[in-house]
Protein backbone atom coordinates (compact mmCIF):
# COMPACT_ATOMS: atom_id res chain seq x y z
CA UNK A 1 77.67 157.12 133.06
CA UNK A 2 80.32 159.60 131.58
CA UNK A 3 78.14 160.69 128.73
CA UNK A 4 75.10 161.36 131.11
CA UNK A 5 76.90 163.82 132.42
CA UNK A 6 77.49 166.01 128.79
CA UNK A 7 74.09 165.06 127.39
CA UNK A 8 71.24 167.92 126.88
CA UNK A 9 67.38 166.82 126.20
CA UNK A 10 66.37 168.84 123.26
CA UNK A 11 62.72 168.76 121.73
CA UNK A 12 61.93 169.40 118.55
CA UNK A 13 58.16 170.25 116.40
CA UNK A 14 57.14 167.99 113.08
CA UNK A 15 59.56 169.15 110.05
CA UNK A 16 61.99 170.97 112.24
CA UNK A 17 65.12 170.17 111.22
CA UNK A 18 67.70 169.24 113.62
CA UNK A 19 70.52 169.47 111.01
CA UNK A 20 70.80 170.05 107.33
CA UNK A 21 73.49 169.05 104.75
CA UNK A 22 76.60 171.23 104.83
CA UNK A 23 76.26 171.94 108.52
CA UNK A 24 79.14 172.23 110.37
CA UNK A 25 78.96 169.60 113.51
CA UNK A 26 77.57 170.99 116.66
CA UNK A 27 77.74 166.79 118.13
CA UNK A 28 76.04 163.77 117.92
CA UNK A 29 72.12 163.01 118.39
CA UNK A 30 70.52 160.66 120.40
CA UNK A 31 66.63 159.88 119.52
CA UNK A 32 65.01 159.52 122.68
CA UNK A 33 61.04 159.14 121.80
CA UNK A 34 59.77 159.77 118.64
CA UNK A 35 61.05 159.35 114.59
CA UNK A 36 63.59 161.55 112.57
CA UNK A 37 63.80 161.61 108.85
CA UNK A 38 67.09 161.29 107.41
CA UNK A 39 67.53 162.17 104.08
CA UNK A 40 70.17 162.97 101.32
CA UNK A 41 70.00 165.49 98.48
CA UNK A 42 68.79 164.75 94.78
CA UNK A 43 70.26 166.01 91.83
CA UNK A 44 67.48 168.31 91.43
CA UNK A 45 68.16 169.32 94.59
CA UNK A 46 65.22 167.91 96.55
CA UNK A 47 65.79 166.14 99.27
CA UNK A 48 65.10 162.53 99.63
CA UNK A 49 64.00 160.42 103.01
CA UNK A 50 66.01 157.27 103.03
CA UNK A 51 65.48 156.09 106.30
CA UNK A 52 63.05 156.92 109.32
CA UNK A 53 64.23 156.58 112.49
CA UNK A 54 63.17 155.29 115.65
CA UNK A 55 64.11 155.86 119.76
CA UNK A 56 67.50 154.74 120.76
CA UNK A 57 69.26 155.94 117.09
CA UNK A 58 71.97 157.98 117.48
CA UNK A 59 73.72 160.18 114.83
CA UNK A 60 75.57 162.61 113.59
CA UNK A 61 79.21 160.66 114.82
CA UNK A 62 80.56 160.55 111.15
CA UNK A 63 80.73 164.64 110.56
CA UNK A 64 82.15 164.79 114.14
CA UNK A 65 84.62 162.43 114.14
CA UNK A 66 86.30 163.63 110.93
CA UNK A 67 85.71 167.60 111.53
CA UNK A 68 83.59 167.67 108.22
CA UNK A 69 80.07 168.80 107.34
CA UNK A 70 77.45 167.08 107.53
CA UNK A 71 76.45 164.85 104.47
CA UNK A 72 72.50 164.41 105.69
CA UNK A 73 69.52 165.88 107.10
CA UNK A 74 67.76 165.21 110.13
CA UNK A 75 64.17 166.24 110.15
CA UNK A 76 61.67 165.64 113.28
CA UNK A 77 59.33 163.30 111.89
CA UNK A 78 56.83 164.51 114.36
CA UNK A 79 57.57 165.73 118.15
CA UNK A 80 60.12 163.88 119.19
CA UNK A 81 62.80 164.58 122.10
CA UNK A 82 66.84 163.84 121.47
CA UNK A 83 70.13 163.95 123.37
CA UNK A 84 72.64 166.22 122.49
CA UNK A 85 76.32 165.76 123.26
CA UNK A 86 77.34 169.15 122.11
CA UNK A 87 80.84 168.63 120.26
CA UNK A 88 82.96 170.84 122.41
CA UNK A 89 82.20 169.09 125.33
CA UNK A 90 82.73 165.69 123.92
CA UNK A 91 85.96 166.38 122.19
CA UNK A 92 86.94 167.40 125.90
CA UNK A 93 85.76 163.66 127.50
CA UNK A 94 87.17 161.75 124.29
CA UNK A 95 90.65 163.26 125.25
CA UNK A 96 89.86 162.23 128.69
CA UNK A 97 88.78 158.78 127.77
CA UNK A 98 90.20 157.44 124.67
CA UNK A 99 88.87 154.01 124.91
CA UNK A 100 85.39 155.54 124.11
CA UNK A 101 86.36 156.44 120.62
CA UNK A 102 86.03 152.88 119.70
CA UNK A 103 82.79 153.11 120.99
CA UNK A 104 82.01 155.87 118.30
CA UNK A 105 83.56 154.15 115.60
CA UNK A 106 81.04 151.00 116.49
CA UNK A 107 78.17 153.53 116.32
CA UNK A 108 79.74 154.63 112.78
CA UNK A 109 79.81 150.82 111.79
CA UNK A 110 76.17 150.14 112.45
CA UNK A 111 74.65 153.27 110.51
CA UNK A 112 76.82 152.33 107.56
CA UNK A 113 75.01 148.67 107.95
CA UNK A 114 71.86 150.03 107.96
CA UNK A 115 72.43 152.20 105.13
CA UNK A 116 73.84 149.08 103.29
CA UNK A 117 70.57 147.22 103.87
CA UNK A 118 68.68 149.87 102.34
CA UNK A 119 70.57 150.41 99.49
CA UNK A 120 70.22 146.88 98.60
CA UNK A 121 66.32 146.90 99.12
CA UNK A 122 65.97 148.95 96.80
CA UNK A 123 67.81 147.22 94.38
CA UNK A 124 65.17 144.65 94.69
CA UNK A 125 62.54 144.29 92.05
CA UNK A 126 59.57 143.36 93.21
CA UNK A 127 57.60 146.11 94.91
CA UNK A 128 55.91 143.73 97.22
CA UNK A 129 59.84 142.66 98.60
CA UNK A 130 60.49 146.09 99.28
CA UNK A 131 57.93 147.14 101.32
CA UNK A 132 57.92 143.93 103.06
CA UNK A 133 61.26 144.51 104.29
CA UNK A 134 60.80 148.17 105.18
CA UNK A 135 58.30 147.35 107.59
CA UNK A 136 60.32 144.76 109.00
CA UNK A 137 63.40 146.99 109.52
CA UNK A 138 61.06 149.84 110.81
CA UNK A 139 59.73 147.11 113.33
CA UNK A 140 63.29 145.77 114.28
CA UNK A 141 64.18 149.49 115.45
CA UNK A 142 61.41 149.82 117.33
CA UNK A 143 60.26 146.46 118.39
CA UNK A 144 56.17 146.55 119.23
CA UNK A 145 54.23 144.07 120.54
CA UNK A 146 51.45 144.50 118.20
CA UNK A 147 53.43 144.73 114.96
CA UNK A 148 52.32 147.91 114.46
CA UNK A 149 54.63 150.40 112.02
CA UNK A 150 53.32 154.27 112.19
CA UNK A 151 53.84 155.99 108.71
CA UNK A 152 52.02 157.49 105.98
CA UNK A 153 51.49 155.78 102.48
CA UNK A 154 53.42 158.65 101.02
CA UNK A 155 56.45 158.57 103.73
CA UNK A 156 56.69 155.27 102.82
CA UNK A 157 56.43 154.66 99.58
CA UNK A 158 59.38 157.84 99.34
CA UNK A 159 61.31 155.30 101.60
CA UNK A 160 61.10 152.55 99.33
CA UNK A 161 61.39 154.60 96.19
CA UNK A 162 57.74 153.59 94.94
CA UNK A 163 55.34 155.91 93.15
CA UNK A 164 51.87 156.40 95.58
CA UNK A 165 50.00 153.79 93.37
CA UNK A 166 52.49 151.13 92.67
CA UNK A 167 52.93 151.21 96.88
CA UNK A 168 49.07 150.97 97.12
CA UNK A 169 48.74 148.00 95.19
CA UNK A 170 52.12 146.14 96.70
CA UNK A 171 50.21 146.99 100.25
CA UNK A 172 46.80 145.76 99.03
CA UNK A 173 48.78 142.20 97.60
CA UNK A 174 50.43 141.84 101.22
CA UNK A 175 46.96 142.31 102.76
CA UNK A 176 45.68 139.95 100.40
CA UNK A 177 48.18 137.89 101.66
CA UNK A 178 47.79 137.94 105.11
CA UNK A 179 50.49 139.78 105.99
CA UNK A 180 49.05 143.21 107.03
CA UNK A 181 46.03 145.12 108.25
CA UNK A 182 46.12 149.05 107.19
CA UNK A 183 44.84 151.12 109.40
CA UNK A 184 45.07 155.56 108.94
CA UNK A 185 48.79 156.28 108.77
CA UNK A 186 49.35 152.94 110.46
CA UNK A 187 50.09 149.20 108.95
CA UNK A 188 50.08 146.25 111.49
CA UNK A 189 52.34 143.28 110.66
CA UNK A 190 50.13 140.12 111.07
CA UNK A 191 52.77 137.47 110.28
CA UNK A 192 56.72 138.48 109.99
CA UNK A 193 57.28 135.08 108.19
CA UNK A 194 55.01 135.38 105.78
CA UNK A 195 57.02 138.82 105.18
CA UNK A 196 60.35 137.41 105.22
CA UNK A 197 59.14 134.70 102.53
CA UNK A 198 58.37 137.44 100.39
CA UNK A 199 61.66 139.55 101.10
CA UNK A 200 63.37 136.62 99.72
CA UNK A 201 66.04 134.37 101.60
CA UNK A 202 68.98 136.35 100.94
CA UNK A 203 67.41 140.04 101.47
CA UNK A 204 65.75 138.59 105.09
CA UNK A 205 68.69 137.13 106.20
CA UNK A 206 69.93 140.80 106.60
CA UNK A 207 67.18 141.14 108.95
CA UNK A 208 68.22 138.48 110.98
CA UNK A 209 72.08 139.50 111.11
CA UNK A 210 71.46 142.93 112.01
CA UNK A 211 69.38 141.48 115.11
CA UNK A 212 71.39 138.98 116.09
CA UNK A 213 74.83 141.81 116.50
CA UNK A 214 71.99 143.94 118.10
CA UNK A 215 71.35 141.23 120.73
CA UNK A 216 75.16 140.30 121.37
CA UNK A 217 76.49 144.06 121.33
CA UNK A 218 77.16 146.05 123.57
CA UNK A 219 75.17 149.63 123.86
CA UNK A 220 77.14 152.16 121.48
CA UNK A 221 77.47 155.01 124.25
């Protein structure tokens, strides 16, 4: 495969970052095993996790394709390994192979749908909606055959823009419900319909679009 032959496995420790806002672009990222943190800058100047990421999510395309710096940061959630297609070499194959640009700009298109979907969970009011559909997205990356989503109360309750305790009690209604079993740093989805019921019809039917392009696309590189 062409990019096989310009990819280089880099590892990196918990909280490393791999890039930072205002970087200039060294290439684009591929998340091999593990989770990254991407996050965007507050006013305060804090920075805020929007999404966690899971194996086989690439980025870092936007900043390269337009020759500007970087508008996120990409922290290692914990050890995780990534491909790097350093930019100099893949400037050099994209002249040689044009066609894969579109590829790129595919890539592009899907993180901007992702991003999308977020956005408009949080825009959601109940608490118990938001979560719901953060552990469904989280599970859609990274599909597991026991349900199980790995993150920490306060990872994600910054995801879904939830203070500690209002997250704690959305969690302990969806247990209530049947939906969940919380385990240390770990929440096992016990029935995804129940979930999408309480995402709402029009907030799960995202879900369902994103997975049904994932199924009928091709791979992005």
């Amino acid at each position: 495969m062409l990019i096989s032959s310009i990819a280089r496995l880099r590892r990196y420790s918990a909280g490393e970052a791999i890039y930072q806002v205002g970087d200039l672009p060294d290439g684009v990222y591929g998340l091999v095993e593990g989770g990254i943190d991407v996050s965007i800058p507050r006013a305060d100047g804090l920075d805020f996790t929007f999404h966690r990421a899971e194996a086989g999510f690439w980025i870092g395309d936007l900043a390269l394709m337009t020759n500007a710096r970087r508008l996120v940061s990409v922290y290692a959630a914990g050890d995780v390994s990534m491909l790097h297609l350093r930019a100099s070499e893949l400037r050099r194959l994209l002249k040689t192979y044009p066609d894969l640009i579109q590829e790129f700009y595919r890539l592009t298109y899907q993180n901007f749908a992702t991003t999308f979907l977020l956005l408009s969970n949080l825009a959601m009011g109940s608490s118990e909606g938001r979560v719901a559909l953060r552990l469904l997205l989280q599970l859609e990356q990274a599909p597991d055959p026991g349900g199980t989503v790995n993150i920490s109360q306060s990872k994600l309750a910054e995801l879904v823009a939830l203070s500690e305790p209002t997250l704690q009690r959305a969690l302990r209604r969806l247990r209530d419900m049947g939906c969940i079993e919380q385990r240390y740093n770990e929440i096992r989805v016990k029935d995804r319909v129940a979930l999408l019921a309480v995402c709402g019809e029009s907030e799960a039917r995202g879900v369902r679009i994103r997975q049904n392009k994932k199924d009928g696309a091709s791979e992005p590189i």
